[in-house]
N, C-alpha and C. Protein backbone atom coordinates (compact mmCIF):
# COMPACT_ATOMS: atom_id res chain seq x y z
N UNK A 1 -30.37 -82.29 165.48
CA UNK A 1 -30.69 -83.62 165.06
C UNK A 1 -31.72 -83.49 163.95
N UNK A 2 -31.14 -84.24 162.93
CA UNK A 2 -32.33 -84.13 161.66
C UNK A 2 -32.96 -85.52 161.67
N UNK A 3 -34.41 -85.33 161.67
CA UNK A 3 -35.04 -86.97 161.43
C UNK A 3 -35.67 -86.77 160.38
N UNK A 4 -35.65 -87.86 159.55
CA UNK A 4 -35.82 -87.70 158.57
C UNK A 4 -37.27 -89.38 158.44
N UNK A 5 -38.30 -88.51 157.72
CA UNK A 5 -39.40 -89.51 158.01
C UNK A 5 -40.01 -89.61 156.15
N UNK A 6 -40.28 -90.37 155.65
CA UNK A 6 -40.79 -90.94 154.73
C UNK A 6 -42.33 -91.81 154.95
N UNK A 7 -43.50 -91.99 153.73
CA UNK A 7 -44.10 -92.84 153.45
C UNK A 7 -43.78 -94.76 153.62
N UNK A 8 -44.62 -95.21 154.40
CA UNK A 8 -44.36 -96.59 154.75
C UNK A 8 -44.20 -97.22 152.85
N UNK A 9 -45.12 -96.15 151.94
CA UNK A 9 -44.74 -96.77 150.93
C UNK A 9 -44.05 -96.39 149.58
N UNK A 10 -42.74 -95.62 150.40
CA UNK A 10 -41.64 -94.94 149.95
C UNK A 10 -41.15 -95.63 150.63
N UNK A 11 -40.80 -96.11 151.46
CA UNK A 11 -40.12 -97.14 152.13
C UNK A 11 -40.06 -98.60 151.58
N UNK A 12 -40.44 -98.90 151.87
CA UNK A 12 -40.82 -100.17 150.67
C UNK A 12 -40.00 -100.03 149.43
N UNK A 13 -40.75 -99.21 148.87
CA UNK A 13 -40.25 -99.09 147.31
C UNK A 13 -38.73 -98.87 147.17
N UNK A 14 -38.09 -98.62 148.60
CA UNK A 14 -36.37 -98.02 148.32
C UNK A 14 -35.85 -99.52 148.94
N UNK A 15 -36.49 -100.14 149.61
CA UNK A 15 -35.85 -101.52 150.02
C UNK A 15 -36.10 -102.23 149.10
N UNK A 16 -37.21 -102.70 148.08
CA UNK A 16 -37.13 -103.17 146.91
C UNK A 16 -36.08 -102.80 146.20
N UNK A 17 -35.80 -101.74 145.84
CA UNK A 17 -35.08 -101.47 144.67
C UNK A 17 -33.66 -101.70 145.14
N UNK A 18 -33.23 -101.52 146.13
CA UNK A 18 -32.03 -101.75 146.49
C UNK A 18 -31.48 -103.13 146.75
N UNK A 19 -32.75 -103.80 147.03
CA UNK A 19 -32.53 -105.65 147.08
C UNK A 19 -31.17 -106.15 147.70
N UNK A 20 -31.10 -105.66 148.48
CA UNK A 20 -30.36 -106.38 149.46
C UNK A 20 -30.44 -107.30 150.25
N UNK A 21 -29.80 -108.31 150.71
CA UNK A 21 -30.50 -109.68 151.12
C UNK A 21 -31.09 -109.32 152.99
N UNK A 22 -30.73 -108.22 153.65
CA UNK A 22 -30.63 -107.71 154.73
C UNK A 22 -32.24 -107.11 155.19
N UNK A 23 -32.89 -107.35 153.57
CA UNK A 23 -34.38 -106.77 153.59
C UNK A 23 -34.92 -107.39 153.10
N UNK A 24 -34.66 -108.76 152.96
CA UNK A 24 -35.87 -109.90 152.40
C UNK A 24 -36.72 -110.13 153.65
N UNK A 25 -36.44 -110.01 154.68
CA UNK A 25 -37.07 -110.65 156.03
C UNK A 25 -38.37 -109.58 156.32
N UNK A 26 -37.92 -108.01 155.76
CA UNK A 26 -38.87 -106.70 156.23
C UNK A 26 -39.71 -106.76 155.15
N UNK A 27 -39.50 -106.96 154.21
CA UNK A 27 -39.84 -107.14 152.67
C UNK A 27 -41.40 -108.06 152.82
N UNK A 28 -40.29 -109.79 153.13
CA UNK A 28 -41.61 -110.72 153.31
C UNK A 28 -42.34 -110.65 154.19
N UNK A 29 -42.54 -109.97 155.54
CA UNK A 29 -43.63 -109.72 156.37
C UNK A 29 -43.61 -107.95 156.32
N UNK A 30 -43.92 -107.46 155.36
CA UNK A 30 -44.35 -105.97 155.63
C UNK A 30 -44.64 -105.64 156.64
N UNK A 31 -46.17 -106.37 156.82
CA UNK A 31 -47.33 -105.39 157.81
C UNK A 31 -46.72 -105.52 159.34
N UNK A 32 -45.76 -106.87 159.72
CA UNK A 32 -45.57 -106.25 160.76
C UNK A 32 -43.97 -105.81 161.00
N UNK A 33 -43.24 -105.97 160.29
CA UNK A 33 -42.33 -105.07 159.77
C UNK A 33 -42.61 -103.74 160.68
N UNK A 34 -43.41 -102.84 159.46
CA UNK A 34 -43.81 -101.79 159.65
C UNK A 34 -44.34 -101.23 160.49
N UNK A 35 -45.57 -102.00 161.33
CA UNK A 35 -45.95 -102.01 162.47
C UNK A 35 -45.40 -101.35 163.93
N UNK A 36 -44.25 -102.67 163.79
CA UNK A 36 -43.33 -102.90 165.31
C UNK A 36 -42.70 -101.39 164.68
N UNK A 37 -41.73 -100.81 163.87
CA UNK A 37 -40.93 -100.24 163.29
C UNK A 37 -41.09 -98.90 162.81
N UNK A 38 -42.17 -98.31 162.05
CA UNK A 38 -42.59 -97.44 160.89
C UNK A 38 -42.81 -96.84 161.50
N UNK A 39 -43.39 -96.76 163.00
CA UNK A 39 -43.91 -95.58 163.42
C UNK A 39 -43.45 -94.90 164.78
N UNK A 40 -41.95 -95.58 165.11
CA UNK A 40 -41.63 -94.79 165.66
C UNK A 40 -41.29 -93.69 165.75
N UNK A 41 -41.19 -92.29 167.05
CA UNK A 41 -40.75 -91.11 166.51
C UNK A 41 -39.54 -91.38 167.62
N UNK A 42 -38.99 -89.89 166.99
CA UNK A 42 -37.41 -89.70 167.59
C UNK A 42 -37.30 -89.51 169.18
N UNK A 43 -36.80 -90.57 170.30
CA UNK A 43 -36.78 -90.11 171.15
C UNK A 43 -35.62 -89.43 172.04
N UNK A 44 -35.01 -88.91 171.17
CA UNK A 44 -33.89 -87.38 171.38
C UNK A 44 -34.48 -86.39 172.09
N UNK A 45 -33.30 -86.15 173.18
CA UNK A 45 -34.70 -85.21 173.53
C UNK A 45 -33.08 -83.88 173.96
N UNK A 46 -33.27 -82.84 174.40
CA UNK A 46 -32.02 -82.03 174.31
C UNK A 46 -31.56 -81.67 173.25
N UNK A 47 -31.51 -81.77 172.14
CA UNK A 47 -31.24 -81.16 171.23
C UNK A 47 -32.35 -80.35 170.04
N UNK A 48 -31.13 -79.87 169.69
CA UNK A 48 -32.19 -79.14 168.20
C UNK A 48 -32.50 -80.27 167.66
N UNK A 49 -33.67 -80.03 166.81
CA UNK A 49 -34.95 -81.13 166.01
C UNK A 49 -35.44 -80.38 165.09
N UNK A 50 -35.05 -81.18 164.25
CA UNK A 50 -36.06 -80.60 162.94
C UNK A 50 -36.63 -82.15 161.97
N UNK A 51 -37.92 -81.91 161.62
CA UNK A 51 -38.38 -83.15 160.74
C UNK A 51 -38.32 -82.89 159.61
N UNK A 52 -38.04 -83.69 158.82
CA UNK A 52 -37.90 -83.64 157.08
C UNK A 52 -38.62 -84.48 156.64
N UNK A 53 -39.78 -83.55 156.02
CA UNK A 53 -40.41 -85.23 154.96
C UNK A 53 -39.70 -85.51 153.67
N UNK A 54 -39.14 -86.64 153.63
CA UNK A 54 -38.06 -87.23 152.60
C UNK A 54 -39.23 -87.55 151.42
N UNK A 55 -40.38 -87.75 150.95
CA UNK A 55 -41.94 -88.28 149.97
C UNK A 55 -41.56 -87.32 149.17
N UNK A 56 -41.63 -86.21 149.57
CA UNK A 56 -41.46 -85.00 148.16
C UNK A 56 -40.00 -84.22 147.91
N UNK A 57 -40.19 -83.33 148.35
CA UNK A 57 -38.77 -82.37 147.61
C UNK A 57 -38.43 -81.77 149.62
N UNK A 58 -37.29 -82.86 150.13
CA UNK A 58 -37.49 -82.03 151.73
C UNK A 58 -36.74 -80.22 151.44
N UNK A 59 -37.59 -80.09 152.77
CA UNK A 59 -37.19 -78.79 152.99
C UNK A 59 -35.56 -78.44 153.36
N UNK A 60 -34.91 -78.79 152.94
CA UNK A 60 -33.03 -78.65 153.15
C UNK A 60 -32.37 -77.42 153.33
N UNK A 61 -33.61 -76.12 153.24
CA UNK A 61 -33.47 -74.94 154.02
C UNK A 61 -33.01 -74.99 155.08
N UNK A 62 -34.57 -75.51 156.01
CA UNK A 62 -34.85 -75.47 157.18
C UNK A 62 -33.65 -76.92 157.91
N UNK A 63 -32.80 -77.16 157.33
CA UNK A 63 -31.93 -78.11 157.99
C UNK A 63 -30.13 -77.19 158.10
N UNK A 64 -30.27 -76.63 156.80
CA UNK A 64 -29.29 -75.90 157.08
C UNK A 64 -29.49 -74.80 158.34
N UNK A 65 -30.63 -74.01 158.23
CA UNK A 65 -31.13 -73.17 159.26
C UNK A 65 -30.63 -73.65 160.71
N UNK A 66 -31.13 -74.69 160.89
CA UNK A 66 -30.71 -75.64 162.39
C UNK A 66 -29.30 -76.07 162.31
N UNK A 67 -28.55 -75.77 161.43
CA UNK A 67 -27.14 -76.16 161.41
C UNK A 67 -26.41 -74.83 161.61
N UNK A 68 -27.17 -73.80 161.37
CA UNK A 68 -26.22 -72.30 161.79
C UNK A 68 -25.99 -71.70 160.40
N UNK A 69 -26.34 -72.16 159.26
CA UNK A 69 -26.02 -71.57 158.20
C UNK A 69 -24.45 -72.27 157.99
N UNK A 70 -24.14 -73.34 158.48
CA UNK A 70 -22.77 -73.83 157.55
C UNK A 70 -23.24 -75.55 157.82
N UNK A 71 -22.38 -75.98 156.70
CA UNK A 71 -22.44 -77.53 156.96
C UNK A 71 -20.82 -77.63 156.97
N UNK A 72 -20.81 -78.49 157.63
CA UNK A 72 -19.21 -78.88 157.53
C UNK A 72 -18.40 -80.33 156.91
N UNK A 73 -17.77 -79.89 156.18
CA UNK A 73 -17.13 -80.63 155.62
C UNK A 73 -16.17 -81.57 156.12
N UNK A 74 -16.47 -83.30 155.77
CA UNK A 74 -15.51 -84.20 156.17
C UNK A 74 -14.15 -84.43 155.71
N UNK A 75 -14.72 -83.98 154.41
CA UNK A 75 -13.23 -83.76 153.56
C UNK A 75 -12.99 -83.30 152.77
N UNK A 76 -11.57 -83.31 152.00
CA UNK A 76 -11.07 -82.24 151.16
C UNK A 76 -12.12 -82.16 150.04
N UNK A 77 -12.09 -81.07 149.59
CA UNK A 77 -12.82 -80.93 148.46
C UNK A 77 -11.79 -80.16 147.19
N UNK A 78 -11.68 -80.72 146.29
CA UNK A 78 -11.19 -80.26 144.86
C UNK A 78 -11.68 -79.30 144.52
N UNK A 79 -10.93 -78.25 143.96
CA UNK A 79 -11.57 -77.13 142.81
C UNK A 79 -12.40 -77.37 141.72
């Protein structure tokens, strides 16, 4: 299981930009938005875990690593 965690204000900034009407409601009350929401962690429990901070450049090593060294493909892929 990959969780993938970001800045409350990297968050923001990707629901702005994407402006979808589905995020005017998280948008116009941020603080508790974020609150109830932002800070939950993953409660998976049994499996592999790895965290990714999505703010900078994630580590996509360490995700393949937890995947076995392959990702698998949904579909065909072209030459």
């Amino acid at each position: 299981m990959v969780e993938v965690r970001t800045s409350p204000e990297n968050v923001r900034t990707r629901l702005t930009e994407r402006g979808l009407p589905r995020d005017q409601a998280k948008l116009a009350d941020w603080s508790s938005f974020w609150q109830q929401l932002g800070g939950r962690g993953c409660a998976w429990s049994g499996a592999r875990h790895i965290v990714v901070n999505n703010d900078g450049e994630p580590d996509l090593d360490a995700v393949v690593r937890i995947a076995g060294g392959t990702v698998p493909i949904a579909f065909p892929v072209s030459p």
